[in-house]
C-alpha atoms as a PDB file:
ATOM      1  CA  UNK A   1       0.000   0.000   0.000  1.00  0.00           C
ATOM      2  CA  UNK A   2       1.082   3.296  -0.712  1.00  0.00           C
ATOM      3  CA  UNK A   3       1.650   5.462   1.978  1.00  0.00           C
ATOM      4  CA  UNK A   4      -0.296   8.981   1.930  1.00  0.00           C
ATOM      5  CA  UNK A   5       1.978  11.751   1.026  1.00  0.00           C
ATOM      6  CA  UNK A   6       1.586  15.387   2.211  1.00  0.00           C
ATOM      7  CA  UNK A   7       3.460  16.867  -0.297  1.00  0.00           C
ATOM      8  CA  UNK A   8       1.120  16.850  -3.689  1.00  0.00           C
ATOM      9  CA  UNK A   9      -0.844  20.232  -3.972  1.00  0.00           C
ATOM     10  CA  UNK A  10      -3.316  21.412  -6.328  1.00  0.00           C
ATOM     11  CA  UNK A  11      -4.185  25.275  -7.085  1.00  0.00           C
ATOM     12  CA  UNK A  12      -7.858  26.185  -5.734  1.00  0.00           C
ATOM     13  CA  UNK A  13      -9.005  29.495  -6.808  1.00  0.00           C
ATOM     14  CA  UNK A  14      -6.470  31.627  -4.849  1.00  0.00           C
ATOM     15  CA  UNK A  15      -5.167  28.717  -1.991  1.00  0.00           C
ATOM     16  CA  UNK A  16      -3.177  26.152  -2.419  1.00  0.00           C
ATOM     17  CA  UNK A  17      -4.884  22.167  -1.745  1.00  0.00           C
ATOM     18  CA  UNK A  18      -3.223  19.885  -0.324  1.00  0.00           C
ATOM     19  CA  UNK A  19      -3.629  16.133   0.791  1.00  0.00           C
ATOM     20  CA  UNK A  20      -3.455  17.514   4.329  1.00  0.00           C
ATOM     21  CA  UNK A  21      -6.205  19.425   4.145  1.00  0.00           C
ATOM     22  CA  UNK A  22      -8.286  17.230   2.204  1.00  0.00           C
ATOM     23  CA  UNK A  23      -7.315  14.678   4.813  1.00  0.00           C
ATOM     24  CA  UNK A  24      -8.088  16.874   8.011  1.00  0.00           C
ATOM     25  CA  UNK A  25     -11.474  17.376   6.571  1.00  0.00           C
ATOM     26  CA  UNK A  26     -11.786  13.991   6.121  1.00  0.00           C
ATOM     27  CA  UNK A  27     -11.222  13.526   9.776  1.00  0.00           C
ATOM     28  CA  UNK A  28     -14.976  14.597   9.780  1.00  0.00           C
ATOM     29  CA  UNK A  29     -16.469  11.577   8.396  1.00  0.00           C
ATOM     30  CA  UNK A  30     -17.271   9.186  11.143  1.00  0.00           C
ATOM     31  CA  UNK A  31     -18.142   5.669  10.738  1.00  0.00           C
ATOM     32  CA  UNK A  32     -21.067   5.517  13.331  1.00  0.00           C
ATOM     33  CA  UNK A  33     -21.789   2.205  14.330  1.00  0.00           C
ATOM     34  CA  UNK A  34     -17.896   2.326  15.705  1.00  0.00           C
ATOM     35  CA  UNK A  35     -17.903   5.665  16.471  1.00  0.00           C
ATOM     36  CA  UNK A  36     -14.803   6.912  14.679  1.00  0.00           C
ATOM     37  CA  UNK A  37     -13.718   8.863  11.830  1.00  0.00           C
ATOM     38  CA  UNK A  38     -12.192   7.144   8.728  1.00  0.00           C
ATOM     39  CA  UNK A  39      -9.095   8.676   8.748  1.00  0.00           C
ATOM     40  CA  UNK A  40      -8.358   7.101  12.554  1.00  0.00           C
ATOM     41  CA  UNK A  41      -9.499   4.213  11.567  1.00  0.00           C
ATOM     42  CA  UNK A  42      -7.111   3.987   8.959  1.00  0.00           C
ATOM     43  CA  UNK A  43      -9.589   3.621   6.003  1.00  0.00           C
ATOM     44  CA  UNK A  44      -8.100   6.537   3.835  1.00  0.00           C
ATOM     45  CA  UNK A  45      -5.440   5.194   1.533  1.00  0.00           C
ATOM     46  CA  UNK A  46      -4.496   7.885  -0.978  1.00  0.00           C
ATOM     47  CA  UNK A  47      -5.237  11.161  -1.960  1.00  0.00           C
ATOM     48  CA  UNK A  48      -4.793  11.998  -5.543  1.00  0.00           C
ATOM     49  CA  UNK A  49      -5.481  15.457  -7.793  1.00  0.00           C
ATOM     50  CA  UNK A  50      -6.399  14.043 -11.040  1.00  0.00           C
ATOM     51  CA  UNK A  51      -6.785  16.994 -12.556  1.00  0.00           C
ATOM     52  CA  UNK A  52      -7.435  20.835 -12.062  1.00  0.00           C
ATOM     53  CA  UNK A  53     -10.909  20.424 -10.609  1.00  0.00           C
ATOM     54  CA  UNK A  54     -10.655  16.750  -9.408  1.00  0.00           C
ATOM     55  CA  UNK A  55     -10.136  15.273  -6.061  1.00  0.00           C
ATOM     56  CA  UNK A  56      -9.216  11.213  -5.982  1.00  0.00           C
ATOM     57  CA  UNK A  57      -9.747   9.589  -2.551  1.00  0.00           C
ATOM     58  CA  UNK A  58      -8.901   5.935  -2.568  1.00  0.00           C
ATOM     59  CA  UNK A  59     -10.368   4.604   0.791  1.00  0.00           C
ATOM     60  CA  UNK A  60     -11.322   1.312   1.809  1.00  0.00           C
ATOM     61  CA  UNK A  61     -14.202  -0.225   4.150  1.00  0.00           C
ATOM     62  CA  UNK A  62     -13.486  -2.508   7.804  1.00  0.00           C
ATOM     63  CA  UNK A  63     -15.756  -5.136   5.654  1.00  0.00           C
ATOM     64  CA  UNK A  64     -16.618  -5.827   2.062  1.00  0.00           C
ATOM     65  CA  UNK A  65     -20.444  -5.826   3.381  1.00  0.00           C
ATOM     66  CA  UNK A  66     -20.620  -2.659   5.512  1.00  0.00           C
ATOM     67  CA  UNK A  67     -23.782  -0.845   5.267  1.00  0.00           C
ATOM     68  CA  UNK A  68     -22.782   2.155   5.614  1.00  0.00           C
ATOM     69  CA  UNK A  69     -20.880   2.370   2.043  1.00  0.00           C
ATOM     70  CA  UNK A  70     -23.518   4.673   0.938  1.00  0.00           C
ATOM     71  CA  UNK A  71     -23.668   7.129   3.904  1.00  0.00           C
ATOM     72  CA  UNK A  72     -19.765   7.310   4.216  1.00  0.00           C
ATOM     73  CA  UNK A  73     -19.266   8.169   0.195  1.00  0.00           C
ATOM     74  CA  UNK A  74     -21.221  10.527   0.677  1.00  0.00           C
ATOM     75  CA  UNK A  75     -19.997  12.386   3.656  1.00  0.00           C
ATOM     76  CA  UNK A  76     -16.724  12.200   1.999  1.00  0.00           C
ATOM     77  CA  UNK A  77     -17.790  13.331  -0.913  1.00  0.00           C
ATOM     78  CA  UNK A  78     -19.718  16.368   0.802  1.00  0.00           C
ATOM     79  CA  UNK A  79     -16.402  17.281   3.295  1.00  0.00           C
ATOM     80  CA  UNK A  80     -14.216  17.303   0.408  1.00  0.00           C
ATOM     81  CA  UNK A  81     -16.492  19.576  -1.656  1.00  0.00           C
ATOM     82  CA  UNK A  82     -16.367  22.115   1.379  1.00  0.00           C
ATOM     83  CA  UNK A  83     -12.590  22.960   0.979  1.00  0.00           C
ATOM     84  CA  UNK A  84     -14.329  24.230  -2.939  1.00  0.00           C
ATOM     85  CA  UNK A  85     -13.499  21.523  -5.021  1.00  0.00           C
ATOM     86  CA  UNK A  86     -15.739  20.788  -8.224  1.00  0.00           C
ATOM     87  CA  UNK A  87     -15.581  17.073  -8.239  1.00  0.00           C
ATOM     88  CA  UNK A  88     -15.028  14.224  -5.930  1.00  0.00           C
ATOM     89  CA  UNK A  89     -14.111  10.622  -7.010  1.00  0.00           C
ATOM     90  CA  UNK A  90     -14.550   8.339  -4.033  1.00  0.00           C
ATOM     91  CA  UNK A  91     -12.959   4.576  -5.153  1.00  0.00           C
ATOM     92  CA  UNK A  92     -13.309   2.202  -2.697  1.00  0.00           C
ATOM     93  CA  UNK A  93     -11.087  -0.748  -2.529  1.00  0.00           C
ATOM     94  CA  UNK A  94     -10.435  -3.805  -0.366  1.00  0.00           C
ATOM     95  CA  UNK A  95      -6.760  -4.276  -2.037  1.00  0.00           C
ATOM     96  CA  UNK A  96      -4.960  -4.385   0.347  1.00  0.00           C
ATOM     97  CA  UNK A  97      -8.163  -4.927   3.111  1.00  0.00           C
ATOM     98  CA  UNK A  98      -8.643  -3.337   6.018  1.00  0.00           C
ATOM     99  CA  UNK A  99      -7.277  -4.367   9.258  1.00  0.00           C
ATOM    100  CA  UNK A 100      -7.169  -3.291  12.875  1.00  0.00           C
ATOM    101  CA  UNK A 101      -3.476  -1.968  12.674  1.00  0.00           C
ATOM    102  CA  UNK A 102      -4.575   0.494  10.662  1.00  0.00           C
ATOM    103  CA  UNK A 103      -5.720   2.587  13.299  1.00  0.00           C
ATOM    104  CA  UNK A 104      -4.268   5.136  15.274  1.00  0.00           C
ATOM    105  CA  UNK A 105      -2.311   4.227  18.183  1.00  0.00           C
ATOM    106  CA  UNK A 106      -5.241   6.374  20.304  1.00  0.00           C
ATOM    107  CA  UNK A 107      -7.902   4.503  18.421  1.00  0.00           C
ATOM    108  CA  UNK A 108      -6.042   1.114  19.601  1.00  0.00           C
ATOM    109  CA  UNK A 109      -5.753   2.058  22.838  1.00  0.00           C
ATOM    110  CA  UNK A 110      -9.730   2.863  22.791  1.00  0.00           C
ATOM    111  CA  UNK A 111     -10.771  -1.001  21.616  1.00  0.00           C
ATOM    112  CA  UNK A 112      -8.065  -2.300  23.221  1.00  0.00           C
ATOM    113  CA  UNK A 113      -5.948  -3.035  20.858  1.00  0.00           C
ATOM    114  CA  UNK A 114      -2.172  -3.443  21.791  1.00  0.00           C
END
């Protein structure tokens, strides 16, 4: 897996984009049913700027039959359009999948993990 870089920026209207913004605002998309946002949980995998009015975010799912597919595309979608971008590409993958050490070590410490 590629790991997310902070370095790629992309020119919106007079501010500069970057991954860590786009991630920070992801940071507002929670996963309810554990109660956590995806990029804690570790379910953000890339960040990409296609093209001049294009945001990629390649993200992943804890299983290949959550419900909340739907409801989290959206959100992401809708946080990502906030920072003024045109378009939003949401690609969900399960390549590599998602695992519990994917998680922040805060998030682990919260389930218990570690």
């Amino acid at each position: 897996m590629k790991k997310i870089s902070q370095t790629q920026t992309k020119k919106e209207g007079n501010r500069m984009l970057t991954k860590e913004k786009v991630i920070e605002a992801l940071k507002n998309v929670v996963d309810w049913e554990i109660g956590a946002d995806v990029v804690s949980l570790g379910l953000i995998y890339d960040v990409t700027f296609p093209d001049e009015d294009t945001v990629h975010v390649l993200m992943t799912l804890t299983t290949p039959g959550c419900p909340l597919i739907y409801s989290l595309v959206a959100q992401v979608e809708q946080e990502v359009k906030k920072l003024g971008v045109k378009k939003v590409d949401v690609e969900i993958t399960f390549d590599p999948p998602w695992d519990p050490s994917r998680m922040t070590p805060e998030l682990k410490r919260r389930f218990g993990i570690e």
